[in-house]
Each structure stands twice: as C-alpha cells, then as structure tokens.
N, C-alpha and C. Protein backbone atom coordinates (compact mmCIF):
# COMPACT_ATOMS: atom_id res chain seq x y z
N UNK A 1 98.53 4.19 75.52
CA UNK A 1 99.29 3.37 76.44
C UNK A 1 100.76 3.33 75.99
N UNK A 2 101.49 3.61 76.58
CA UNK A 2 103.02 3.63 76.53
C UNK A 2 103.52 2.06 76.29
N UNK A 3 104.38 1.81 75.06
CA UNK A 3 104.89 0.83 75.38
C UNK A 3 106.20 0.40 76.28
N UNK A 4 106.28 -0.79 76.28
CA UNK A 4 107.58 -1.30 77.14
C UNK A 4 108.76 -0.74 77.08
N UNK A 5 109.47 -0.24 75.84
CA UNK A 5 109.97 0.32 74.74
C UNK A 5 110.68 1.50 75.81
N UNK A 6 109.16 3.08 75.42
CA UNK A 6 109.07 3.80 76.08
C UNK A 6 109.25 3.40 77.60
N UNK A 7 109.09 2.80 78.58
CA UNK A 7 108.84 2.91 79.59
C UNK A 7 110.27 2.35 80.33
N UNK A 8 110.48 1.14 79.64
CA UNK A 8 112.49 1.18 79.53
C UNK A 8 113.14 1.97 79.12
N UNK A 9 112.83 3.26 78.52
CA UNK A 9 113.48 4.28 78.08
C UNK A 9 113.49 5.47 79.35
N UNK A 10 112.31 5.70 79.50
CA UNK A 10 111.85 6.28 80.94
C UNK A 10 112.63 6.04 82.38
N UNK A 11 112.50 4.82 82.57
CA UNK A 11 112.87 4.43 84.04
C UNK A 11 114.25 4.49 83.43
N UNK A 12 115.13 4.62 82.45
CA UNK A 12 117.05 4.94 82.25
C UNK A 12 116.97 6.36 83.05
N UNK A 13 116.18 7.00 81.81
CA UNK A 13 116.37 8.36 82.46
C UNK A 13 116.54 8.64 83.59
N UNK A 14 115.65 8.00 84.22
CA UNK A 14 115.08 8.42 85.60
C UNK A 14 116.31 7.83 86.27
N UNK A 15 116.61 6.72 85.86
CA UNK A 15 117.97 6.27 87.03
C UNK A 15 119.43 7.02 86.90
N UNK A 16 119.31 7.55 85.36
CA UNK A 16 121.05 8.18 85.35
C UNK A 16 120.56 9.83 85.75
N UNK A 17 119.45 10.37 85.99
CA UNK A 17 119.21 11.61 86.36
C UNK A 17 119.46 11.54 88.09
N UNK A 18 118.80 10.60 88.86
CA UNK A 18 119.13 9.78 89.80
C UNK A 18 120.65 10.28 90.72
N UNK A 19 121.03 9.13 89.74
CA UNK A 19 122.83 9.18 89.66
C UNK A 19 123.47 10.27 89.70
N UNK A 20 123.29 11.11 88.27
CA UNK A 20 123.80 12.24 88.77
C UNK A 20 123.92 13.10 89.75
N UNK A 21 122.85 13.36 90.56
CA UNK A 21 122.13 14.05 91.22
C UNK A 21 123.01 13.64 92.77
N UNK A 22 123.48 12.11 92.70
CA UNK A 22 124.30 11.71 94.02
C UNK A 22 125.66 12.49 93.58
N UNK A 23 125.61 11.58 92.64
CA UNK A 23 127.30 11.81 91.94
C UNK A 23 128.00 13.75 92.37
N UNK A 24 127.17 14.41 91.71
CA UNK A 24 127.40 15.86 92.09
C UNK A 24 127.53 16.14 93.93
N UNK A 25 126.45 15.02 94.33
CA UNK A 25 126.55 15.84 95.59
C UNK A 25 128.02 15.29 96.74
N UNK A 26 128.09 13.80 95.73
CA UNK A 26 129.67 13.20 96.58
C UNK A 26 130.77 13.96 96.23
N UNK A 27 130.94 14.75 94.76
CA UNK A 27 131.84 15.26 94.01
C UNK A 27 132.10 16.74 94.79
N UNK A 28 131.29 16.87 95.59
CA UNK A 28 131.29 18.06 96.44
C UNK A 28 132.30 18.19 97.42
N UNK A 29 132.78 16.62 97.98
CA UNK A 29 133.58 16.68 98.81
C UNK A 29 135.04 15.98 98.29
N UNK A 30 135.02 15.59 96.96
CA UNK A 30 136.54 15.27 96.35
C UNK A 30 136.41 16.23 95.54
N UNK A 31 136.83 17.47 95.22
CA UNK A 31 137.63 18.34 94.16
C UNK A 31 138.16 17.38 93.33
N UNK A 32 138.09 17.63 91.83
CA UNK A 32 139.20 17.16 91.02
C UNK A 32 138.46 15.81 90.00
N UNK A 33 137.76 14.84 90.60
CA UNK A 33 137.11 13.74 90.59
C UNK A 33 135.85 13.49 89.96
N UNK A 34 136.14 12.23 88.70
CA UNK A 34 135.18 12.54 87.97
C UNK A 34 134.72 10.89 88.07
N UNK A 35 132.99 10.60 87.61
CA UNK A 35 132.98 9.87 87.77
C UNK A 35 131.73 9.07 86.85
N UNK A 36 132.24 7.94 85.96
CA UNK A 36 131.57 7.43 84.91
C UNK A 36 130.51 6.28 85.04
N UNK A 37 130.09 5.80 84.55
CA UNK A 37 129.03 4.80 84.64
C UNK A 37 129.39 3.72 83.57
N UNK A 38 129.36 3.21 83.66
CA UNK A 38 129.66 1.79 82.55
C UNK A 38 129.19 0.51 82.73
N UNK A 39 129.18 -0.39 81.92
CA UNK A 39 128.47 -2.09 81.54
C UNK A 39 126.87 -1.70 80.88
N UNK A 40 125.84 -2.49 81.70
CA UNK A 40 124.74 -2.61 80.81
C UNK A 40 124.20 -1.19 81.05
N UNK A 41 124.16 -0.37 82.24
CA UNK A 41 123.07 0.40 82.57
C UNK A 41 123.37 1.78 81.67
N UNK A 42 124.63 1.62 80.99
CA UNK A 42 125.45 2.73 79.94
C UNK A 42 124.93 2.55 78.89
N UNK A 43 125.56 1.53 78.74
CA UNK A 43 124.87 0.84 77.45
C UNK A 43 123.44 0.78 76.90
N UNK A 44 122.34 0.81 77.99
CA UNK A 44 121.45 0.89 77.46
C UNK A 44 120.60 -0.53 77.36
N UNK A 45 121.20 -1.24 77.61
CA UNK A 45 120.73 -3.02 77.26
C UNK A 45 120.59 -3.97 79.15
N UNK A 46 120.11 -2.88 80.11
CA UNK A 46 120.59 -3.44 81.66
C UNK A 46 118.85 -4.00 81.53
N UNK A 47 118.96 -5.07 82.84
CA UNK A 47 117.48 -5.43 83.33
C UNK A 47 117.34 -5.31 84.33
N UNK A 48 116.23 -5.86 85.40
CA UNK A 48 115.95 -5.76 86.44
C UNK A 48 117.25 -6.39 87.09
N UNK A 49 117.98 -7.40 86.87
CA UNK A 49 119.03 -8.07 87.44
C UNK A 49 120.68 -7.06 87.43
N UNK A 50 120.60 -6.66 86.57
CA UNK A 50 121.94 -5.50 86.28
C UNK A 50 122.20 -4.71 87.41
N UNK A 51 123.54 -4.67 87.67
CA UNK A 51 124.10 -3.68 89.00
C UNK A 51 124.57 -2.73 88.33
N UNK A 52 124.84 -1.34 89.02
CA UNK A 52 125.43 -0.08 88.56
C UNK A 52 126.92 -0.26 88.64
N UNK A 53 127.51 -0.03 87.84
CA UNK A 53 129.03 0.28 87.59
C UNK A 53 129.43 1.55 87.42
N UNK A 54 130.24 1.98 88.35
CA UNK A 54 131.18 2.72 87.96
C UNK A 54 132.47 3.29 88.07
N UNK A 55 133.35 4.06 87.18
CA UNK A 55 134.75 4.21 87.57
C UNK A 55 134.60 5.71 88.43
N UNK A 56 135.62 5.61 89.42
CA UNK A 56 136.08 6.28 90.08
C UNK A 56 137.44 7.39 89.87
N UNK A 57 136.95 8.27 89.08
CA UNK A 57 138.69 8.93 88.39
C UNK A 57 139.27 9.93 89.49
N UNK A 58 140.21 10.04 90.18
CA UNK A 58 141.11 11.42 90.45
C UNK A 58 142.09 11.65 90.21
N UNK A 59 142.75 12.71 90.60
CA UNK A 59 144.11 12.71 90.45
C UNK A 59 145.05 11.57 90.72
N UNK A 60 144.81 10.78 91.86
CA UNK A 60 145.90 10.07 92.22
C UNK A 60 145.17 8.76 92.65
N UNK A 61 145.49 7.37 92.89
CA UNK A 61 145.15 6.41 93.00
C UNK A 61 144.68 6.69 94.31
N UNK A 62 145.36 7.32 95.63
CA UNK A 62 144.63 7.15 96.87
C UNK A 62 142.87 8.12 96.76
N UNK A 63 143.07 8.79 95.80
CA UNK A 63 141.71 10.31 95.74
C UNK A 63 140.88 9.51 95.09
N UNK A 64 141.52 8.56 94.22
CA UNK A 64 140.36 7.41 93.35
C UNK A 64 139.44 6.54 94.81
N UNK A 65 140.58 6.38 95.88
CA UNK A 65 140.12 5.25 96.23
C UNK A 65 139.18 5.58 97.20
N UNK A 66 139.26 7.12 97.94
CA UNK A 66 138.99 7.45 98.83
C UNK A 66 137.05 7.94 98.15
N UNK A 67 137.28 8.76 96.79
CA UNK A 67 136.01 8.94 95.91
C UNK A 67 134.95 7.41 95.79
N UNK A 68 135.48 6.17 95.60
CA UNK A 68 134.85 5.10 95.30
C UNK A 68 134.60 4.64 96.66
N UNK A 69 135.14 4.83 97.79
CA UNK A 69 134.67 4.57 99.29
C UNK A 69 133.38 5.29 99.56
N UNK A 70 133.09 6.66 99.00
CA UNK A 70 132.26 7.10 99.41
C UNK A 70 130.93 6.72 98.37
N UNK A 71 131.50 6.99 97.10
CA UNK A 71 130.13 6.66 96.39
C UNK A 71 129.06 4.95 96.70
N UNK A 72 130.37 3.88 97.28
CA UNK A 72 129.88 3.30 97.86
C UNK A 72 129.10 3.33 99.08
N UNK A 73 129.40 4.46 100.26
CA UNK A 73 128.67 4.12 101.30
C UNK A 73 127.69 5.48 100.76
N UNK A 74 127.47 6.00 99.57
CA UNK A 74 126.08 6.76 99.22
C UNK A 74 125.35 5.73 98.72
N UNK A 75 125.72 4.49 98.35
CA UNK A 75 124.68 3.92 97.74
C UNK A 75 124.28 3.77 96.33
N UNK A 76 125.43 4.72 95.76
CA UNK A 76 125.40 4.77 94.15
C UNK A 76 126.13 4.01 93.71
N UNK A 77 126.58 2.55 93.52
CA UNK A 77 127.00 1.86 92.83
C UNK A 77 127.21 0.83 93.48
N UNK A 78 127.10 -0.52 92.74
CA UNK A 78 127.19 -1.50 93.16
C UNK A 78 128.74 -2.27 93.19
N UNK A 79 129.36 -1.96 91.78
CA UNK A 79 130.82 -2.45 91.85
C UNK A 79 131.12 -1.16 91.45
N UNK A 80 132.86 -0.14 92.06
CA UNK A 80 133.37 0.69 91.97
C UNK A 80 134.89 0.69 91.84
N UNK A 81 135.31 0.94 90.59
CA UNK A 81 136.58 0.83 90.38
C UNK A 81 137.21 2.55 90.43
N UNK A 82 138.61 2.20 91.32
CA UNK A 82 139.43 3.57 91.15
C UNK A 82 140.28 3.55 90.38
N UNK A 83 140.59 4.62 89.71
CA UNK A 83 141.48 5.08 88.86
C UNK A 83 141.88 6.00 89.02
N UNK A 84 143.67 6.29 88.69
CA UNK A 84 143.77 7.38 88.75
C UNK A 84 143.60 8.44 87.17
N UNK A 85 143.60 9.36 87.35
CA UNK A 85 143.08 9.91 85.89
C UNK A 85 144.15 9.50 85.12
N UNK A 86 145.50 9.11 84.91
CA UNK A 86 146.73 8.96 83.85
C UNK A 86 146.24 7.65 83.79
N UNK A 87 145.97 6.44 84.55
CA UNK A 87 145.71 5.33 84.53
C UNK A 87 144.45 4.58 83.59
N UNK A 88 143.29 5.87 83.47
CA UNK A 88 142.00 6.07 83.47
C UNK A 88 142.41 5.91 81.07
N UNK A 89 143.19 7.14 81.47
CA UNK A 89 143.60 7.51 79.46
C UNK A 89 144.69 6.58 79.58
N UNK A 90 145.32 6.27 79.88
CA UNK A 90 145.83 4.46 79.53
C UNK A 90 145.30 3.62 79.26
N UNK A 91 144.26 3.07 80.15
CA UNK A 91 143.46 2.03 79.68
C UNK A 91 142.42 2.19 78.49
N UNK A 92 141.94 3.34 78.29
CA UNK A 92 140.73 4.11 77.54
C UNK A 92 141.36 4.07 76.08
N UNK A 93 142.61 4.65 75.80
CA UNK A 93 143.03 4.30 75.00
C UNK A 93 144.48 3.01 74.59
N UNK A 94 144.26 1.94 75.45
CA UNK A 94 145.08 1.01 75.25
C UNK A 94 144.76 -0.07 73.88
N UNK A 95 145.18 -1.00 74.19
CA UNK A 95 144.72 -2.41 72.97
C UNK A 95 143.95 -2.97 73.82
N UNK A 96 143.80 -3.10 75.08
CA UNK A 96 142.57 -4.21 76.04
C UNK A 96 141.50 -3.71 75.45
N UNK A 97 140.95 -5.19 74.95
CA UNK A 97 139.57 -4.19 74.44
C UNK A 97 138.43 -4.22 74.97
N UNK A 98 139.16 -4.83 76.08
CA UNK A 98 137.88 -4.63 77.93
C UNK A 98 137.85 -3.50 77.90
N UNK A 99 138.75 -2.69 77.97
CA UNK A 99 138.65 -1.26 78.79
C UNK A 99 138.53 -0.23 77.32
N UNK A 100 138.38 -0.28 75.63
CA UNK A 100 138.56 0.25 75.19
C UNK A 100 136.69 0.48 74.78
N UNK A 101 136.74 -0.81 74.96
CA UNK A 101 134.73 -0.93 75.22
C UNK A 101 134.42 -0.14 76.44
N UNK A 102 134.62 -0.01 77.49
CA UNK A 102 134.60 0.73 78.74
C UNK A 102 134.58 1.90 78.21
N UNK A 103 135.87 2.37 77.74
CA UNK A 103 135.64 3.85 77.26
C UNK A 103 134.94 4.28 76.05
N UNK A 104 134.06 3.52 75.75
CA UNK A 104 133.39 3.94 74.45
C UNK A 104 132.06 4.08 74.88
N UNK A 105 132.15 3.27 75.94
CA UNK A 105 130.52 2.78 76.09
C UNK A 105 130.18 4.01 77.80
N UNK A 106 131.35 4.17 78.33
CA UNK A 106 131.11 4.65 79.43
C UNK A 106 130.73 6.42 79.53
N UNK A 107 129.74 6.62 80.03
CA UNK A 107 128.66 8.09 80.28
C UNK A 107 128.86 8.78 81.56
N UNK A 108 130.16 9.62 81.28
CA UNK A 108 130.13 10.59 82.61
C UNK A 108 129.16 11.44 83.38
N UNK A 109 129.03 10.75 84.76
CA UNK A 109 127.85 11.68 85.23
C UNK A 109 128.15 12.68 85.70
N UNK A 110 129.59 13.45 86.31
CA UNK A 110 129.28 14.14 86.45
C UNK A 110 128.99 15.53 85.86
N UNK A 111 129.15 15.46 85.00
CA UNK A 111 128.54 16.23 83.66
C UNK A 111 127.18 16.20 82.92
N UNK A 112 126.75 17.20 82.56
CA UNK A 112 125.71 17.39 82.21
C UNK A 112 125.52 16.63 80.49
C-alpha cells in the first residue's frame, strides 16, 4: 500500500506534467515566452486548498500581458503575474526577498 507520502508525491507529478503539457501548447502561440510556476505547488508543501501560480515572462510587458491572458482563459493558473523578461532578472535578483524566494523556489515549465 502506498503511503500518503508517495501518493502526494504522485498527484505533484501528475499536476506539473499536467501544466506543462498546457504551458507548451499556449507557448505555441507567444514566441519568445516563458513561463514559471511558483508559491506552494513549486515548493512542494501545496494542499487541497492551494491555487496555481504563475509568472508570465516575455519580451515586453504588453507580450507578458497578452501570454498571462491566455494561460488564464486555458485554465492553467489561478493567479498570473506578467513580466517582462528585464523586469523578471530584476526582481529575481533584487534585495525583495519576496521575489528572491520566487526565484529560488520558482520551476519553469516550459522546459523540460
């Protein structure tokens, strides 16, 4: 019998394999645009109550915004922040250590 352990380990997989699997197919129609996952479900520590997060990177703040419009109406994320990619390594490597946790903790999907 599998424990809880395992089986919370399981159903991650299954949700960031999931993810990806959108993520690639929205990334199909923004060139350029990459797009991360972050808070609990990154982390590893999410529950039944936890929403999907993620950042929205492109080139430019409108390609951010236009990428996080869509991953929203796919259904892949619950809160979606845009960034533009210079904005993205600003914050990632700033002193906020909101966003320096963000970038430590955050798992690009669209990459393998």
């Amino acid at each position: 019998m599998a424990t809880l352990a395992a089986i919370r380990d399981q159903r991650r997989r299954t949700l960031l394999a999931e993810l990806r699997n959108g993520v690639v197919a929205v990334l199909s129609h923004h060139p350029g645009g990459e797009v991360w996952l972050f808070g609990s479900l990154a982390r590893g520590d999410w529950d039944a109550y936890s929403d999907v997060d993620l950042l929205a990177i492109a080139p430019s703040k409108a390609a951010a915004d236009a990428l996080a419009d869509a991953l929203l109406e796919a259904r892949l994320g619950d809160d979606v922040l845009a960034l533009s990619q210079e904005r993205w390594q600003d914050l990632r490597g700033g002193d906020d250590p909101y966003w320096r946790a963000i970038g430590q903790d955050a798992i690009r999907l669209d990459q393998p």
